[in-house]
C-alpha atoms as a PDB file:
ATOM      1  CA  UNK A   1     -37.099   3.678  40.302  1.00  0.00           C
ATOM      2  CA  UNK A   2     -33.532   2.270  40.030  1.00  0.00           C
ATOM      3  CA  UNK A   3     -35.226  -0.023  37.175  1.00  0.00           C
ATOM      4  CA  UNK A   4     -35.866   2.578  35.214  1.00  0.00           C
ATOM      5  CA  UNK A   5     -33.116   4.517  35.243  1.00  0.00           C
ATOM      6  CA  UNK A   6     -30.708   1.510  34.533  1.00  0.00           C
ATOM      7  CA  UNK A   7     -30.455   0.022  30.934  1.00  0.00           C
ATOM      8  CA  UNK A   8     -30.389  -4.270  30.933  1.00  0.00           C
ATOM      9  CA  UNK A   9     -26.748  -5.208  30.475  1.00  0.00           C
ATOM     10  CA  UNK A  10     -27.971  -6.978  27.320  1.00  0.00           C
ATOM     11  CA  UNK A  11     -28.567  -3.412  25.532  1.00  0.00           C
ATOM     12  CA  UNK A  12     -24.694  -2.442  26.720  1.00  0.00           C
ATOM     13  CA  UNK A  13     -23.309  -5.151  25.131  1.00  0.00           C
ATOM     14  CA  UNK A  14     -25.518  -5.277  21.955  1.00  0.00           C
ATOM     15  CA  UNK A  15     -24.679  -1.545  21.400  1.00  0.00           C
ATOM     16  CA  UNK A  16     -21.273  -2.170  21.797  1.00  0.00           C
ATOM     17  CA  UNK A  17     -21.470  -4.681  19.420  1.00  0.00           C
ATOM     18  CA  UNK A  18     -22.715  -3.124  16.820  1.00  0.00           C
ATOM     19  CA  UNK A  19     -20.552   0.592  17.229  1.00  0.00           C
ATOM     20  CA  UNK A  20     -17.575  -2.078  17.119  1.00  0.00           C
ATOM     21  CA  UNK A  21     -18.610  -3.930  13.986  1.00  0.00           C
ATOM     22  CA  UNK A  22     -19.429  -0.167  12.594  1.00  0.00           C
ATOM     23  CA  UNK A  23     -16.260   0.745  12.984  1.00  0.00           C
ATOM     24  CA  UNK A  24     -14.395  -2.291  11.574  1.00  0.00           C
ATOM     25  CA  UNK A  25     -16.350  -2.201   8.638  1.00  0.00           C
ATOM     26  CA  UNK A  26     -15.785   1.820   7.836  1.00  0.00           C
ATOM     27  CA  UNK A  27     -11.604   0.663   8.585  1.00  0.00           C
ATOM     28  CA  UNK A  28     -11.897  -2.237   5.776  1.00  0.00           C
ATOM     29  CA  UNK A  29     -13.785   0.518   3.222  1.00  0.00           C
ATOM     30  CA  UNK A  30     -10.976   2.754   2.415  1.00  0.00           C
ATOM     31  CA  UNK A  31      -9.368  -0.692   0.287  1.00  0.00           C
ATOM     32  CA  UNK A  32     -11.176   0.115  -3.293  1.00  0.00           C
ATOM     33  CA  UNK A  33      -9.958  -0.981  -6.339  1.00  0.00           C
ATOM     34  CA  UNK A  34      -9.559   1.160  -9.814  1.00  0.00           C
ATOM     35  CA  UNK A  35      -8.705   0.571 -13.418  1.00  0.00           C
ATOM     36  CA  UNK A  36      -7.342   2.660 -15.699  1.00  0.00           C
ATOM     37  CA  UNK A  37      -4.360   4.062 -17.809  1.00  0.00           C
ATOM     38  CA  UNK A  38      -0.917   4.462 -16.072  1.00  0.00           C
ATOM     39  CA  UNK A  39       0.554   8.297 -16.154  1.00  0.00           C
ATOM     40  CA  UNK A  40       2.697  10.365 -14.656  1.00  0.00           C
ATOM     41  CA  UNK A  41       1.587  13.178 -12.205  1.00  0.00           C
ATOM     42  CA  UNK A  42       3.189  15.681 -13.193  1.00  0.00           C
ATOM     43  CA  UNK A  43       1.500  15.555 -16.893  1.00  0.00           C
ATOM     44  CA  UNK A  44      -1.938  13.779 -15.857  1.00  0.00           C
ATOM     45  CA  UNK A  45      -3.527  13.273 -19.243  1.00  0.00           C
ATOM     46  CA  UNK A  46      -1.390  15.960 -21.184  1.00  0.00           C
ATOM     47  CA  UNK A  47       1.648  14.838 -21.397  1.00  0.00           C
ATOM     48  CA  UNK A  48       4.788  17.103 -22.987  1.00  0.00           C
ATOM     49  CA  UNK A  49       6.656  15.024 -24.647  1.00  0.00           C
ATOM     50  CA  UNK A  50       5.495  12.202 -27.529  1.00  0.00           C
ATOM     51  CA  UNK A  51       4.905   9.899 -27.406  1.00  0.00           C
ATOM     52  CA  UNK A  52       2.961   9.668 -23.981  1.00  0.00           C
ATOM     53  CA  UNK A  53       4.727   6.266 -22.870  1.00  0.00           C
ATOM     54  CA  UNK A  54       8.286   7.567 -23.056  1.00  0.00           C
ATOM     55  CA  UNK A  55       7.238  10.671 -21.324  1.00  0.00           C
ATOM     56  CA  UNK A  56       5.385   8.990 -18.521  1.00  0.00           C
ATOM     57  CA  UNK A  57       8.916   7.309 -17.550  1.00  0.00           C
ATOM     58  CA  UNK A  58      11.053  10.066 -17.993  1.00  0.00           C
ATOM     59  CA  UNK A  59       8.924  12.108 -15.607  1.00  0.00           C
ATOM     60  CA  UNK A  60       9.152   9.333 -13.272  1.00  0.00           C
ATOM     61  CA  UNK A  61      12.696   9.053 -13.596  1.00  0.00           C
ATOM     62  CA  UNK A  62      12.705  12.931 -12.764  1.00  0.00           C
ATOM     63  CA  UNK A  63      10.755  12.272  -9.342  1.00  0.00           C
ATOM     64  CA  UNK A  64       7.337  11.955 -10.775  1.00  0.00           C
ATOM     65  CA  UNK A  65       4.874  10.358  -8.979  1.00  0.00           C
ATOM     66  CA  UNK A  66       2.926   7.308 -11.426  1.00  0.00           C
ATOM     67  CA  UNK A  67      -0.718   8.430 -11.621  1.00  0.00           C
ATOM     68  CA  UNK A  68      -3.708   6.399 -12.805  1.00  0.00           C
ATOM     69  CA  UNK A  69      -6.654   8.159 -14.988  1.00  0.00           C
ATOM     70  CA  UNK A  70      -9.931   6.960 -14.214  1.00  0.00           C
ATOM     71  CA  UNK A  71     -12.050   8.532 -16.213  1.00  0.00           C
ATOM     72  CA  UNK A  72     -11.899  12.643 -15.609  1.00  0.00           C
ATOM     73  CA  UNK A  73     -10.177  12.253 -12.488  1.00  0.00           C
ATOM     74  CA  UNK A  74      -6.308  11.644 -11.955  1.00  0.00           C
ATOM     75  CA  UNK A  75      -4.951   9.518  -8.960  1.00  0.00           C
ATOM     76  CA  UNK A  76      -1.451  10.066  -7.866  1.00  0.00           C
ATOM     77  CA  UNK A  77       0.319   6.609  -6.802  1.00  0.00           C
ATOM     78  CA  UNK A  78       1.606   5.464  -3.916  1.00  0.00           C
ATOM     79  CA  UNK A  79       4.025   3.275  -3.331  1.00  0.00           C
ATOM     80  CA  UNK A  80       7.232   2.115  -2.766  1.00  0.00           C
ATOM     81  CA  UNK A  81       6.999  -1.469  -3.348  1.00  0.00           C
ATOM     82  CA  UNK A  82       9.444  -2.506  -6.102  1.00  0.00           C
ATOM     83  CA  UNK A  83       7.386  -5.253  -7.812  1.00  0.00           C
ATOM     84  CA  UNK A  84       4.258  -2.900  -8.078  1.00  0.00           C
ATOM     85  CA  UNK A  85       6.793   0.264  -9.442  1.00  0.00           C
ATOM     86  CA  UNK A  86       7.605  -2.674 -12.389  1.00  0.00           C
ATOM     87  CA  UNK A  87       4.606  -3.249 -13.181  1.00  0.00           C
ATOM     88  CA  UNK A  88       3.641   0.726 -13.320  1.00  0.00           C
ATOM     89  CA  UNK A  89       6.844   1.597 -15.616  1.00  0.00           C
ATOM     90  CA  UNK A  90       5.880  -1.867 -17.704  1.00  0.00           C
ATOM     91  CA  UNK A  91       2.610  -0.931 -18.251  1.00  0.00           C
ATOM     92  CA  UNK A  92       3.241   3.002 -18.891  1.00  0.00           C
ATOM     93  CA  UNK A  93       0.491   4.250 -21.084  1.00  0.00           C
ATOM     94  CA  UNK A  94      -1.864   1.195 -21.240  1.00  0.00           C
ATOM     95  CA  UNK A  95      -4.836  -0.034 -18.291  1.00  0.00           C
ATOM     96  CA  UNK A  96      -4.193  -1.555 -14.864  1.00  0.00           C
ATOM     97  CA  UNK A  97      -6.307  -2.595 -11.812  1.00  0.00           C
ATOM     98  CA  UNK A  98      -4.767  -0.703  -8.826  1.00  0.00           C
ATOM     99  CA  UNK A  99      -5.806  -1.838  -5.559  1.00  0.00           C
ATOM    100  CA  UNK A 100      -4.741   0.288  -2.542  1.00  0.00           C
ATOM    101  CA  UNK A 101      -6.777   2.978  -0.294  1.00  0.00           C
ATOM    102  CA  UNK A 102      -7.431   6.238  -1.873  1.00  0.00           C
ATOM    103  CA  UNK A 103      -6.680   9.326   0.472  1.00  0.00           C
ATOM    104  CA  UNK A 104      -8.321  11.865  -1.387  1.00  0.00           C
ATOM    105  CA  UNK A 105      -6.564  12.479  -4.973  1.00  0.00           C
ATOM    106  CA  UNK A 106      -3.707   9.474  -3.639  1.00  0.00           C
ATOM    107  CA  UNK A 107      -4.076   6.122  -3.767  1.00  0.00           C
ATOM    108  CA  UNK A 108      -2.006   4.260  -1.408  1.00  0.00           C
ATOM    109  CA  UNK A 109      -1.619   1.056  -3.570  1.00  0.00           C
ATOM    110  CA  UNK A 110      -1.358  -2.547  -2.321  1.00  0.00           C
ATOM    111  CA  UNK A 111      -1.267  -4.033  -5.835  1.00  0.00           C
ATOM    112  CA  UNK A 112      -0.958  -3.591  -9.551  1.00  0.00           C
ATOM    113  CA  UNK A 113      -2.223  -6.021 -12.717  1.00  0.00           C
ATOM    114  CA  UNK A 114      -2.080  -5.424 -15.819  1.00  0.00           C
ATOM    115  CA  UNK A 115      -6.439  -4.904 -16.896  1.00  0.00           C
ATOM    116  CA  UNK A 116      -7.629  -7.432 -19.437  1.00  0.00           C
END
C-alpha cells in the first residue's frame, strides 16, 4: 500500500524542475522589443502644436512622458536613464527600437536606437 500512495522521488524533482524552468522563462518574457516613432504622451499621434517634433519636446519639457507609436497603439516611456532620454529628445518625431518590459500601455525601457 505505502507504494502506491507515495510518488518516486524522481517525479518530485522532475516536476520541480520543470514549474522552476516555467517560471524563469515567463520572468525573462516581459523584455520585448518595439519600433516605432518617438511622441509625447500627452499628444500621442495628434499633436497641438506644428510641427510635431518641436511639440513632442516642449511637452516633455512640461512633464510629458516620451511615448512610442506602434502602429494604433501608443506606449508611454519609462525611464530615467539619461543616455536613453537623449536619444528619445534626439530622435523626436522619427523611428526607434525600444527595448524594455511593457506593463500594460508602459514600457519600462532598458534601451533606445535609433531604427534603420
Amino acid at each position: 500500500m505505502r507504494g502506491i500512495l507515495q510518488r518516486p522521488a524522481g517525479r518530485t524533482t522532475l516536476a520541480v524542475f520543470f514549474a522552476l524552468l516555467f517560471s524563469l522563462s515567463a520572468w525573462g518574457a516581459g523584455k520585448e522589443s518595439f519600433t516605432g516613432q518617438v511622441s509625447d504622451a500627452m499628444c500621442g499621434r495628434k499633436h497641438m502644436e506644428d510641427p510635431a517634433v518641436d511639440c513632442t519636446r516642449s511637452c516633455v519639457q512640461h512633464g510629458s512622458k516620451y511615448s512610442l507609436i506602434v502602429g494604433d497603439k501608443v506606449f508611454t516611456l519609462d525611464t530615467s536613464d539619461k543616455a536613453a532620454l537623449a536619444t528619445l529628445d534626439q530622435q523626436a518625431g522619427k523611428n526607434v527600437t525600444v527595448k524594455g518590459t511593457l506593463n500594460g500601455d508602459t514600457l519600462e525601457v532598458s534601451s533606445v536606437v535609433a531604427a534603420k
